[in-house]
Protein backbone atom coordinates (compact mmCIF):
# COMPACT_ATOMS: atom_id res chain seq x y z
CA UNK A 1 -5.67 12.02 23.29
CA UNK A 2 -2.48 9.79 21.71
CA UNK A 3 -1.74 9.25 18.91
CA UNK A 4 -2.99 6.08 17.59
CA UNK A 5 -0.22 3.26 17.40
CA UNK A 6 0.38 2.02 13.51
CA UNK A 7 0.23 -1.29 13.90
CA UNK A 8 0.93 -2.50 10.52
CA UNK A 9 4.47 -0.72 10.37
CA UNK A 10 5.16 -2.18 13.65
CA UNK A 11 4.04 -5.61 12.36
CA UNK A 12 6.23 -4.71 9.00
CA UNK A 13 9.09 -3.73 11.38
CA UNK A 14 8.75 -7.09 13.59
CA UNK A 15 8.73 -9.33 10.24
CA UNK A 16 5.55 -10.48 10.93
CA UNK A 17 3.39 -11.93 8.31
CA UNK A 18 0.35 -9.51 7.05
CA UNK A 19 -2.45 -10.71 5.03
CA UNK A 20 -4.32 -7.89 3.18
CA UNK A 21 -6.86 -7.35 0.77
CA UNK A 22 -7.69 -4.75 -1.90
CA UNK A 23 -10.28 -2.21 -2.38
CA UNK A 24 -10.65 -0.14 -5.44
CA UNK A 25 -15.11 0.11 -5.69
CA UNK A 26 -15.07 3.50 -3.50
CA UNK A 27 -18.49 3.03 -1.33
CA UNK A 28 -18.14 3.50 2.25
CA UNK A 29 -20.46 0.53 2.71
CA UNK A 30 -18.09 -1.99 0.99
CA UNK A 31 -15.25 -0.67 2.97
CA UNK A 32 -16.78 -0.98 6.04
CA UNK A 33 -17.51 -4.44 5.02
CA UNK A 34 -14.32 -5.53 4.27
CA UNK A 35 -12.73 -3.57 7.15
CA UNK A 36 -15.09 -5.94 9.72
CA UNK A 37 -13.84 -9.41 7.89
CA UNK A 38 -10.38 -9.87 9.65
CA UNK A 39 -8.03 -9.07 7.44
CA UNK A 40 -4.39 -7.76 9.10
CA UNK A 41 -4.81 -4.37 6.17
CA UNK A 42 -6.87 -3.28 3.71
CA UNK A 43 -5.31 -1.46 0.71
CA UNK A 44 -8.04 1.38 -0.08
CA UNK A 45 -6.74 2.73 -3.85
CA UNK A 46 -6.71 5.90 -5.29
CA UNK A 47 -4.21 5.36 -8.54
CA UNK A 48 -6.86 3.32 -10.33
CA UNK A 49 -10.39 4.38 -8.50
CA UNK A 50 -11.91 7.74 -8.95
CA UNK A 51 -11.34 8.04 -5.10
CA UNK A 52 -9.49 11.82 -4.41
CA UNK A 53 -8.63 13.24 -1.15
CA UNK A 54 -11.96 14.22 -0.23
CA UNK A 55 -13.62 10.88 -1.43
CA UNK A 56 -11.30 8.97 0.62
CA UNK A 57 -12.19 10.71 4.18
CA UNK A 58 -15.55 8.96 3.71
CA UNK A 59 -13.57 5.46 3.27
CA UNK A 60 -11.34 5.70 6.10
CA UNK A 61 -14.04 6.77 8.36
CA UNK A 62 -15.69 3.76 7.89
CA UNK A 63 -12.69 1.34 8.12
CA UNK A 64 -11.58 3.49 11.77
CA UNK A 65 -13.64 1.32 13.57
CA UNK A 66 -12.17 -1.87 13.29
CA UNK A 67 -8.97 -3.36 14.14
CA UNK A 68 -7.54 -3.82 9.95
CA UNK A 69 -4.56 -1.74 9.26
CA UNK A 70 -5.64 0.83 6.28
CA UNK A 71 -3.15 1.52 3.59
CA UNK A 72 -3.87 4.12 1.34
CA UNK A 73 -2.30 4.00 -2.47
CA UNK A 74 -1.85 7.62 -3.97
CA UNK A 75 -2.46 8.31 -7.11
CA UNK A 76 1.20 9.25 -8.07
CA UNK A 77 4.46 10.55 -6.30
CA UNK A 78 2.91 14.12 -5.74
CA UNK A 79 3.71 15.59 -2.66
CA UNK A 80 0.38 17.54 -2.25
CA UNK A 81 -2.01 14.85 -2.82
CA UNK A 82 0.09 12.64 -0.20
CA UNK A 83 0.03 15.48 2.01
CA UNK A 84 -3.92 15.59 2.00
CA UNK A 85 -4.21 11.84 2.38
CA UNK A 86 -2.29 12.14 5.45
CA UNK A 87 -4.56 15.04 6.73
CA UNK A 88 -7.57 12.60 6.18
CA UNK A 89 -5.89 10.72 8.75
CA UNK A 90 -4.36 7.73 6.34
CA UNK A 91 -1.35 6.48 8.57
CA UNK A 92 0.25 4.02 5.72
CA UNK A 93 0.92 5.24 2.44
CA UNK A 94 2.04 3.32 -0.98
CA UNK A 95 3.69 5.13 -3.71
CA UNK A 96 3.23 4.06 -7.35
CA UNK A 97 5.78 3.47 -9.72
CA UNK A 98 9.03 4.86 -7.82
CA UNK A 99 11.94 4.08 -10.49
CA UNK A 100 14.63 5.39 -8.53
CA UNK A 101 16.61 6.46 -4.97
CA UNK A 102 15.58 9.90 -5.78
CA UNK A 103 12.26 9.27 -6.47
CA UNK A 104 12.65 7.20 -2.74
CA UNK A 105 13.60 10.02 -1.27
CA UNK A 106 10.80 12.48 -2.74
CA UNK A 107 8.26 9.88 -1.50
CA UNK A 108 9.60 10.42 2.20
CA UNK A 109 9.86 13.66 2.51
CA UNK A 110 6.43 13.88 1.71
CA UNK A 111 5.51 12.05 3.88
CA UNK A 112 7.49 13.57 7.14
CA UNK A 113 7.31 17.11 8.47
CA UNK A 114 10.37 19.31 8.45
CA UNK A 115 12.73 19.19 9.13
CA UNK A 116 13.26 15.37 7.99
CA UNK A 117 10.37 16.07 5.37
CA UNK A 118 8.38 18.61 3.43
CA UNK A 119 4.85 17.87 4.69
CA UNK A 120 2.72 20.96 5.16
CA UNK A 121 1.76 21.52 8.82
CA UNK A 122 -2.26 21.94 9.42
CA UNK A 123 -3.18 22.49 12.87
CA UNK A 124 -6.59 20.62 13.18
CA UNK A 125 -6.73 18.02 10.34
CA UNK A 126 -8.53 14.50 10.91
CA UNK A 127 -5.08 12.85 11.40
CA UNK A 128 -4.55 14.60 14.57
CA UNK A 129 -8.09 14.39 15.81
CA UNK A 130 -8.89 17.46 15.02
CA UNK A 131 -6.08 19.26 17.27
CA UNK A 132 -6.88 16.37 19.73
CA UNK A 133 -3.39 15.02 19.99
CA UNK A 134 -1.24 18.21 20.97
CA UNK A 135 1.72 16.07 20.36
CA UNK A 136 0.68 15.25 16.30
CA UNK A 137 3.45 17.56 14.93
CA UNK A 138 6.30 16.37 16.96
CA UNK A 139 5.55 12.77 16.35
CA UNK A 140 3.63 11.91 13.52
CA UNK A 141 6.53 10.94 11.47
CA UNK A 142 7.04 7.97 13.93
CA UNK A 143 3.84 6.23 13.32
CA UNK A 144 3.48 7.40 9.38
CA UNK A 145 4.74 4.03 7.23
CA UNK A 146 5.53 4.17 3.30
CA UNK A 147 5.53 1.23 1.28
CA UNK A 148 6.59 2.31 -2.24
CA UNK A 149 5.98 0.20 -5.29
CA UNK A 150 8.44 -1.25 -8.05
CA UNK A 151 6.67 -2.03 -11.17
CA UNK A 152 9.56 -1.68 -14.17
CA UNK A 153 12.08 -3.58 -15.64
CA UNK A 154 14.35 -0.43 -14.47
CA UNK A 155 12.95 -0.12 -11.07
CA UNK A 156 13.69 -3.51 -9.95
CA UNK A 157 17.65 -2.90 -11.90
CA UNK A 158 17.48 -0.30 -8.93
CA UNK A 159 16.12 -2.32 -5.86
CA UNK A 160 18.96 -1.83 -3.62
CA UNK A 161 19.46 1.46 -3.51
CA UNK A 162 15.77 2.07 -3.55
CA UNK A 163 16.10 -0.12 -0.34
CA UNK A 164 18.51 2.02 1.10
CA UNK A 165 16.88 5.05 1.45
CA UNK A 166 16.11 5.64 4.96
CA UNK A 167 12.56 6.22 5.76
CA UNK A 168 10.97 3.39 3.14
CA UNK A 169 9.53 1.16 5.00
CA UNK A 170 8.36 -1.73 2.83
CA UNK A 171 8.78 -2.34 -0.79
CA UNK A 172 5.83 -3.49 -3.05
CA UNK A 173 6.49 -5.37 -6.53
CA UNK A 174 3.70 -4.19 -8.90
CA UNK A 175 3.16 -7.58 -10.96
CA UNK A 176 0.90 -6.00 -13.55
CA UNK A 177 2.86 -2.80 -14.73
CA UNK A 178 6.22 -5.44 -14.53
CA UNK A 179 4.65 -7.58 -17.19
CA UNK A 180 3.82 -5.32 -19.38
CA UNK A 181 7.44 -3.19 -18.46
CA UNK A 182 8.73 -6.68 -19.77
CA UNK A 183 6.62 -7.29 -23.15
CA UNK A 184 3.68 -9.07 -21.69
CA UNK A 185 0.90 -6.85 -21.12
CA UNK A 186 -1.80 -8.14 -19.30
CA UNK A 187 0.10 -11.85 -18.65
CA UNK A 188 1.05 -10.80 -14.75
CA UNK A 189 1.57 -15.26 -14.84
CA UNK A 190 3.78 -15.23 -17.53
CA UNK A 191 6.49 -17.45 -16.04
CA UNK A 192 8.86 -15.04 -16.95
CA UNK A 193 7.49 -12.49 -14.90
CA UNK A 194 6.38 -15.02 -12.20
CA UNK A 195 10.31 -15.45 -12.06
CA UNK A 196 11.16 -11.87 -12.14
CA UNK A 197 8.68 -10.71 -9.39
CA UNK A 198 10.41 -13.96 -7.17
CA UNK A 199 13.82 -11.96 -7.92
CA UNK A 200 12.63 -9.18 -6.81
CA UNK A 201 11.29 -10.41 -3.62
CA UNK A 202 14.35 -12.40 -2.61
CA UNK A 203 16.75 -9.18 -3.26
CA UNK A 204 13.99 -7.02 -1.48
CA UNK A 205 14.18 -8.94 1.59
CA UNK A 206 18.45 -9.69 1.34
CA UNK A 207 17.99 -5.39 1.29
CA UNK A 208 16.74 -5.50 4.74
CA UNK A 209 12.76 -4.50 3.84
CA UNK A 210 9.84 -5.87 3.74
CA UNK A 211 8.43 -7.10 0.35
CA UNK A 212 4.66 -7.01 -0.61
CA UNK A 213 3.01 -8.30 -3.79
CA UNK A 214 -1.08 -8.47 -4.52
CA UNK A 215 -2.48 -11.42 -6.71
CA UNK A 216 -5.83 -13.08 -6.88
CA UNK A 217 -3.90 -16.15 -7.90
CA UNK A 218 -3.83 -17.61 -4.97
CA UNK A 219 -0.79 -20.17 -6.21
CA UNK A 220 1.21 -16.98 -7.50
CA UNK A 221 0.82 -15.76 -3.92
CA UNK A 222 2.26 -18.70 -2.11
CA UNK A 223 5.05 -19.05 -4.13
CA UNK A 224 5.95 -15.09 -3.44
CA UNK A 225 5.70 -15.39 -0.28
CA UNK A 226 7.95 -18.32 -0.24
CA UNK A 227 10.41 -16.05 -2.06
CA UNK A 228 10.17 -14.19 1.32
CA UNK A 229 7.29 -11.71 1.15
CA UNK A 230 5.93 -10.93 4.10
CA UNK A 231 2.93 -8.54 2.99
CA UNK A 232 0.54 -9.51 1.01
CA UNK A 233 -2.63 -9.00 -0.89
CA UNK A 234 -4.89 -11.93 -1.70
CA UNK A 235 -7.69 -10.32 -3.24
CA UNK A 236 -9.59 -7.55 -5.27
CA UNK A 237 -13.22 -6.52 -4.51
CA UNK A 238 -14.20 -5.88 -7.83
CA UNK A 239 -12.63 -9.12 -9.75
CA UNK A 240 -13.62 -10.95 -6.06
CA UNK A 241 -17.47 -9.77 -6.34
CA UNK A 242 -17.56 -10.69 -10.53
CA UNK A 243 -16.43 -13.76 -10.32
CA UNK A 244 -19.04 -14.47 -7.76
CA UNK A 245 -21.55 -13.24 -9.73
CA UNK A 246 -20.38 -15.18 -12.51
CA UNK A 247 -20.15 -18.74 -11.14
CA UNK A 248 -23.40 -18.09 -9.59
CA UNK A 249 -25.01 -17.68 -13.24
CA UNK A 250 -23.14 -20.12 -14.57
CA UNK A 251 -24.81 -22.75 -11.75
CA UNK A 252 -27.82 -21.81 -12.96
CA UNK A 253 -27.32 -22.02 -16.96
């Protein structure tokens, strides 16, 4: 058996335009749902969903059968739970709240095996099909992409050299944790931050890596990615199915 192709960091690589969507309700149902609708990746989260590394085997068995890229979001910049995500078989990983090159550089090498990287070598894990792909070990690190996320006033004072670090593959501006890193909490449109996250992008993408931002707004996403994003998230399951529900009451009231 091979081992499977990541077509999202080839995509990322190619500066090809990916159009994802978000899923933080952790039902293997949903996921499979979403994973069928077309979308070029599906962000499945584990920072802000009670989804750990054994809940999210469930989720990414049920997105394997269709063609969506599957990014998984650890909780934090801890090399053991990234390590287990990977085992489940996640391929992409995002990293929250990475303020620095160090902290760059942590992220990677938990992600790769030695000697480029620090990830723990299991013989017969779900990411190498069980001991399926004899070659998993010696090439893994090829197909394994990390996206890791700016979301401070001081992370984004660091963009470059976060950019630099060899092995990042994409670069993801946290709107929501920026706000509030700049005095508006819970205003992710303020225009000041609407500005800021635009900066970002354009300095992102003058670094040489891909940028990625996630809004429901879908006007705050066009004008991102005409600041030069190139992956991005255009919806949230949760807010998605609420409002839904909401504006079907309301047409009856």
């Amino acid at each position: 058996m091979d081992l499977p192709r990541n077509a999202f960091k080839a995509a990322l690589s190619q500066g090809k335009r990916q159009i994802g969507f978000w899923s933080t309700l952790p039902d293997s149902g949903l996921v499979e749902l979403l994973a069928g609708c077309g979308y070029d990746w599906l962000l499945i989260d584990s920072e802000h969903a009670p989804v750990d590394p054994r809940a999210m085997l469930p989720l990414l068995q049920a997105a394997a059968p269709y063609p969506t890229s599957v990014m998984v979001r650890a909780g934090w910049n801890d090399p053991v739970e990234i390590k287990r995500l990977l085992d489940a078989g996640a391929q992409s990983i995002m990293v929250p709240y990475v303020q620095s090159a160090d902290e760059a550089r942590k992220a990677v090498s938990a992600v790769r095996y030695p000697p480029q990287g620090t990830r723990g070598v299991a013989g017969t894990t779900r990411a190498s099909h069980w001991g399926a792909i004899k070659s998993y070990t010696q090439r893994a690190n090829d197909e394994i992409c990390l996206v890791v996320q700016v979301e401070t006033v001081a992370a984004a004072e660091q963009i470059e050299a976060i950019a630099a670090v060899e092995g990042v593959d994409g670069i993801f501006i946290g709107p929501a944790d920026l706000a509030a890193s700049m005095g508006f909490p819970g205003e992710t449109g303020h225009p000041e931050v609407r500005a800021a996250v635009c900066d970002a992008v354009r300095r992102i993408v003058a670094a040489g890596k891909p940028a990625g931002f996630l809004s429901s707004d879908q006007s705050y996403v066009r004008e991102v990615a005409e600041a030069g994003a190139s992956f991005l998230a255009v919806g949230i399951d949760g807010a998605l199915m609420r409002r839904a529900a909401v504006d079907l009451l309301e047409s009856w009231c």
